[in-house]
N, C-alpha and C. Protein backbone atom coordinates (compact mmCIF):
# COMPACT_ATOMS: atom_id res chain seq x y z
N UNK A 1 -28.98 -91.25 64.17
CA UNK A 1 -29.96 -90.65 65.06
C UNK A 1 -31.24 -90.40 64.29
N UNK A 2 -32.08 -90.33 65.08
CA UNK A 2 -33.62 -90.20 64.04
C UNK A 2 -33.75 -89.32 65.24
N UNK A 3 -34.80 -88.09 64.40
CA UNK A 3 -34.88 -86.93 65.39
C UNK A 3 -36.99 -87.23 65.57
N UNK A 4 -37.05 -87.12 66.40
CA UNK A 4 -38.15 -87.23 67.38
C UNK A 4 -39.06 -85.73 67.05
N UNK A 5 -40.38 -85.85 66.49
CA UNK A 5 -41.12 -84.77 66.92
C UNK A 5 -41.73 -85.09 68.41
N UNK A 6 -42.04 -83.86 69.40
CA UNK A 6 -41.91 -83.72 70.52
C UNK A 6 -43.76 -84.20 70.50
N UNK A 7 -44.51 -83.88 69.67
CA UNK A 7 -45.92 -83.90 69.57
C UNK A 7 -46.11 -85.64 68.93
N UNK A 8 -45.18 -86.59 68.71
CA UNK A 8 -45.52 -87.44 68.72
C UNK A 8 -45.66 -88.58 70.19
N UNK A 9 -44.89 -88.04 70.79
CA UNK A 9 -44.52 -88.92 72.08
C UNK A 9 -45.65 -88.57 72.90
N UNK A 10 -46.26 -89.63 73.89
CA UNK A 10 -47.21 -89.67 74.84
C UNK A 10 -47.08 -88.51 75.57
N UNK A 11 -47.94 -87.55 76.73
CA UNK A 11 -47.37 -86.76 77.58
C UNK A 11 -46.92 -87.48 78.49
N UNK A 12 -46.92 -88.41 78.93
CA UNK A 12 -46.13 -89.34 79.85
C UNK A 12 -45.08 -89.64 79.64
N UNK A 13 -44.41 -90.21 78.41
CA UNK A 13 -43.39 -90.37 77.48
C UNK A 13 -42.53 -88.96 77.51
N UNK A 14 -42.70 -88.03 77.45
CA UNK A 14 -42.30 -86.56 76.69
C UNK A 14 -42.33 -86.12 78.36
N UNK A 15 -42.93 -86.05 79.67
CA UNK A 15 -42.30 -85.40 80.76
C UNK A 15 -41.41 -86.17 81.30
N UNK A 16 -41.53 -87.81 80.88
CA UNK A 16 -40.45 -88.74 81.85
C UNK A 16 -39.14 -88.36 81.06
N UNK A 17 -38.97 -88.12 80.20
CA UNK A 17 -37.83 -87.66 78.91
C UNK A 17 -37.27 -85.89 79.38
N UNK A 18 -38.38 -85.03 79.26
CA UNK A 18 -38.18 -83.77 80.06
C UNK A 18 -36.88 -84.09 81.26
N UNK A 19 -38.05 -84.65 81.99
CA UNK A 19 -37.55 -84.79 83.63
C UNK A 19 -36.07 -85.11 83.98
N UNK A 20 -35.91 -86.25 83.24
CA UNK A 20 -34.81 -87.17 83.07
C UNK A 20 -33.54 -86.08 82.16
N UNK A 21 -34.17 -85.20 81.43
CA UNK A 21 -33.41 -84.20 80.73
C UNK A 21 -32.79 -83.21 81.79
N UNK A 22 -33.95 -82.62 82.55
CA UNK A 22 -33.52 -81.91 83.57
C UNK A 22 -32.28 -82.45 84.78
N UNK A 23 -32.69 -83.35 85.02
CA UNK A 23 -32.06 -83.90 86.14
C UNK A 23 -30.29 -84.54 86.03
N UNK A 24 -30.59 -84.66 84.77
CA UNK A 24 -28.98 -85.16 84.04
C UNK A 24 -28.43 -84.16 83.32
N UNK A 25 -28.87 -83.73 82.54
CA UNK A 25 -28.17 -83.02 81.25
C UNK A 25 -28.01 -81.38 81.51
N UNK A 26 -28.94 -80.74 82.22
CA UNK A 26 -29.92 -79.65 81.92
C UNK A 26 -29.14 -78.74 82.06
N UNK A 27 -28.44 -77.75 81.61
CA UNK A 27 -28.20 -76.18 82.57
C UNK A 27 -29.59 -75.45 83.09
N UNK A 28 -30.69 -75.74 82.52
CA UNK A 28 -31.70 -75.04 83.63
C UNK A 28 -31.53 -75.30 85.02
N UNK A 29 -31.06 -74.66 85.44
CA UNK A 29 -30.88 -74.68 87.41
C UNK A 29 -31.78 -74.41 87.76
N UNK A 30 -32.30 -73.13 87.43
CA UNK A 30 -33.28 -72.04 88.80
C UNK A 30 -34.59 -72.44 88.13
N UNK A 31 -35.64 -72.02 89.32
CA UNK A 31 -36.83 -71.91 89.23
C UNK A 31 -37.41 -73.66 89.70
N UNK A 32 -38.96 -73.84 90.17
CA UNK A 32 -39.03 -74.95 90.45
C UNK A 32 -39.07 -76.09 88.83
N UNK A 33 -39.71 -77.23 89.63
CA UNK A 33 -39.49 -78.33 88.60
C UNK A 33 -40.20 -78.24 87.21
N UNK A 34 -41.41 -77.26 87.91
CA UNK A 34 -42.48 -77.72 86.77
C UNK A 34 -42.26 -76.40 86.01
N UNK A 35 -41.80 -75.11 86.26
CA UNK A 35 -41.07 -74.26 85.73
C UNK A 35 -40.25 -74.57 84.25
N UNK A 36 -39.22 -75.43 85.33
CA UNK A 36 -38.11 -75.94 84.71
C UNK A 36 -38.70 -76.52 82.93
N UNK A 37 -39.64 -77.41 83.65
CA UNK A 37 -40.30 -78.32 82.61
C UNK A 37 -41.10 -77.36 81.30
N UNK A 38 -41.45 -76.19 81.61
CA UNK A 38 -42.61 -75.09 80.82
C UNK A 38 -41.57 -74.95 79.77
N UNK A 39 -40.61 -74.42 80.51
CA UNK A 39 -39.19 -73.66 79.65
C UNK A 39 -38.50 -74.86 78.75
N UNK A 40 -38.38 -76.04 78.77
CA UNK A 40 -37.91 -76.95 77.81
C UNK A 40 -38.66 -77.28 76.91
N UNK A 41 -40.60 -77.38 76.78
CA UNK A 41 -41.61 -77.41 76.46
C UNK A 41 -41.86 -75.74 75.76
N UNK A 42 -41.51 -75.19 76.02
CA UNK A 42 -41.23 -74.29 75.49
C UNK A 42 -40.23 -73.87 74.08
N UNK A 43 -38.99 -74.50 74.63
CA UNK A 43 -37.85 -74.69 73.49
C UNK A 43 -38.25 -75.40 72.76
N UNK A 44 -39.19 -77.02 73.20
CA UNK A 44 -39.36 -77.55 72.01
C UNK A 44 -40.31 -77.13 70.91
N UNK A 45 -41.11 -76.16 71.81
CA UNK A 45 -42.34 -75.47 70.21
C UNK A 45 -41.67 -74.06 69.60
N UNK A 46 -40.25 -73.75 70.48
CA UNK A 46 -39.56 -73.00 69.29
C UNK A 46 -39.08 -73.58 68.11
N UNK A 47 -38.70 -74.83 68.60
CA UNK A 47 -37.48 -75.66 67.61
C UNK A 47 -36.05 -74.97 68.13
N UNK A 48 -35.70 -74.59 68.81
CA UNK A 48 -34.27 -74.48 69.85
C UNK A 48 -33.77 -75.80 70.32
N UNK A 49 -34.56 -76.58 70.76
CA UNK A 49 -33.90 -77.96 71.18
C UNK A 49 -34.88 -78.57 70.32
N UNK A 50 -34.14 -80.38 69.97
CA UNK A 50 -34.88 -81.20 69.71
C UNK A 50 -34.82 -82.41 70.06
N UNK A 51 -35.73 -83.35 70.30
CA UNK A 51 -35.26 -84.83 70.48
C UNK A 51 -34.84 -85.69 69.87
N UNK A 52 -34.18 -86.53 69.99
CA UNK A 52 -33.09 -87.58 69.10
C UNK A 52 -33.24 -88.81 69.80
N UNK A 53 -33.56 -90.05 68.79
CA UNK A 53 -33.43 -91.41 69.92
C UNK A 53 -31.71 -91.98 68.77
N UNK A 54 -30.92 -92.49 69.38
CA UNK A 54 -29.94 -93.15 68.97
C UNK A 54 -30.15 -94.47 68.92
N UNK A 55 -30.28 -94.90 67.72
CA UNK A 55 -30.59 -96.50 67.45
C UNK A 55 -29.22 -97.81 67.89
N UNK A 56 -28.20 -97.03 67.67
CA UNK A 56 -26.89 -97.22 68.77
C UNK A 56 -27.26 -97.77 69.78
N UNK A 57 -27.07 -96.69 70.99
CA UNK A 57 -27.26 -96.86 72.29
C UNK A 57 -28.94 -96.69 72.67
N UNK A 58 -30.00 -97.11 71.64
CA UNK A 58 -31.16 -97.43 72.01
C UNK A 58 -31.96 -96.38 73.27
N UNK A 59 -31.03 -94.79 73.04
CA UNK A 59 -31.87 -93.89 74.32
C UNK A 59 -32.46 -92.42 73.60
N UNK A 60 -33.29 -91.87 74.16
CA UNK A 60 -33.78 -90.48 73.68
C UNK A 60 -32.49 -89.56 74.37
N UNK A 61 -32.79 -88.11 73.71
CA UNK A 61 -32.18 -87.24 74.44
C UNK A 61 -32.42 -86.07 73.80
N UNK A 62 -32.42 -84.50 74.61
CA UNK A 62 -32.78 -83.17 73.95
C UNK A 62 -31.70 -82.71 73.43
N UNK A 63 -31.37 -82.29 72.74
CA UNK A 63 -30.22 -81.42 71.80
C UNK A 63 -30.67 -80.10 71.79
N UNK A 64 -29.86 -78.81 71.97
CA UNK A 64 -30.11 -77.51 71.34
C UNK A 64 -29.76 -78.07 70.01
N UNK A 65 -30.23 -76.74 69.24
CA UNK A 65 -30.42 -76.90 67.94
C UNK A 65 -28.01 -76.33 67.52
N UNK A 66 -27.94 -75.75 68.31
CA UNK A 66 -26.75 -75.20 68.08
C UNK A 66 -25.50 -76.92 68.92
N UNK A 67 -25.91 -77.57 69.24
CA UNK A 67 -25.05 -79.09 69.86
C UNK A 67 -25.14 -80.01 68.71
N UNK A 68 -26.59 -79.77 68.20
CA UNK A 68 -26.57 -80.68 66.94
C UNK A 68 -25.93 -80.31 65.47
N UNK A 69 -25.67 -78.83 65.68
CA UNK A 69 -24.67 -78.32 64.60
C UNK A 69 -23.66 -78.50 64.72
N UNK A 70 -22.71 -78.60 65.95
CA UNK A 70 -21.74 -78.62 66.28
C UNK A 70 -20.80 -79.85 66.44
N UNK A 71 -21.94 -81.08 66.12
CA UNK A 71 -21.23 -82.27 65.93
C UNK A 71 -20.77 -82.84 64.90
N UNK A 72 -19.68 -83.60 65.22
CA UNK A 72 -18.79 -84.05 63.75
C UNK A 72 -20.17 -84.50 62.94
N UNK A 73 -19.52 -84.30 61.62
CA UNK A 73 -20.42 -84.99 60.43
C UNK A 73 -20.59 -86.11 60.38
N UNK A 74 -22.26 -86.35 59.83
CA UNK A 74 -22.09 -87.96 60.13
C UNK A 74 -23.03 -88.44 61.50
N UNK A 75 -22.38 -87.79 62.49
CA UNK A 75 -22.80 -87.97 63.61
C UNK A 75 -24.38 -87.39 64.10
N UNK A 76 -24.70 -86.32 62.87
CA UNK A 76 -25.76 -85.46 63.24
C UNK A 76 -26.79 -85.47 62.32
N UNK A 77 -26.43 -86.41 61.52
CA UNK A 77 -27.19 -86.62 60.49
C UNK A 77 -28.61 -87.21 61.31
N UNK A 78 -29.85 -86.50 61.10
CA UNK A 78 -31.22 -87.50 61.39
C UNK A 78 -32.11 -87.66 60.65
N UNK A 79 -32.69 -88.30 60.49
CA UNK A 79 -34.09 -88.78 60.26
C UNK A 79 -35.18 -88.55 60.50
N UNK A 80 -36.02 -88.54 59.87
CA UNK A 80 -37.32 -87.62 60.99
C UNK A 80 -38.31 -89.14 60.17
N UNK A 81 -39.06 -90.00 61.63
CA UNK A 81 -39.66 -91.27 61.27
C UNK A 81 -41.04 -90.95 59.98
């Protein structure tokens, strides 16, 4: 995995990724979309979640910072480009 700074990706790039985060992955339920979107944009300028592209399966995806601890070794190892 190579981990993604959030300030490198286009804002087009980085809400279609958001969005796509929300809509699949997300436990954020409540509040509207663009809400939704503040609060993940949010996590990412805590450093609470981060992005990861898998050179594997060739896709992005957000991680809490506590999912990416929690994975076998090896598996969580990243890269920063």
């Amino acid at each position: 995995m190579i981990k993604i700074p959030f300030g490198d990706l286009s804002d087009e790039a980085l809400r279609n990724l958001i969005d796509e985060f929300i809509t699949r992955d997300s436990t954020v339920t409540d509040g509207t979309l663009e809400q939704k979107r503040e609060r993940i944009l949010s996590s990412l300028r805590k450093g609470t979640v981060q992005i990861t592209y898998d050179t594997d399966t060739e896709s992005a995806h957000i991680w809490t910072t506590e999912e990416l601890r929690r994975m076998p070794k090896g598996s969580q190892d990243c890269q920063t480009p």
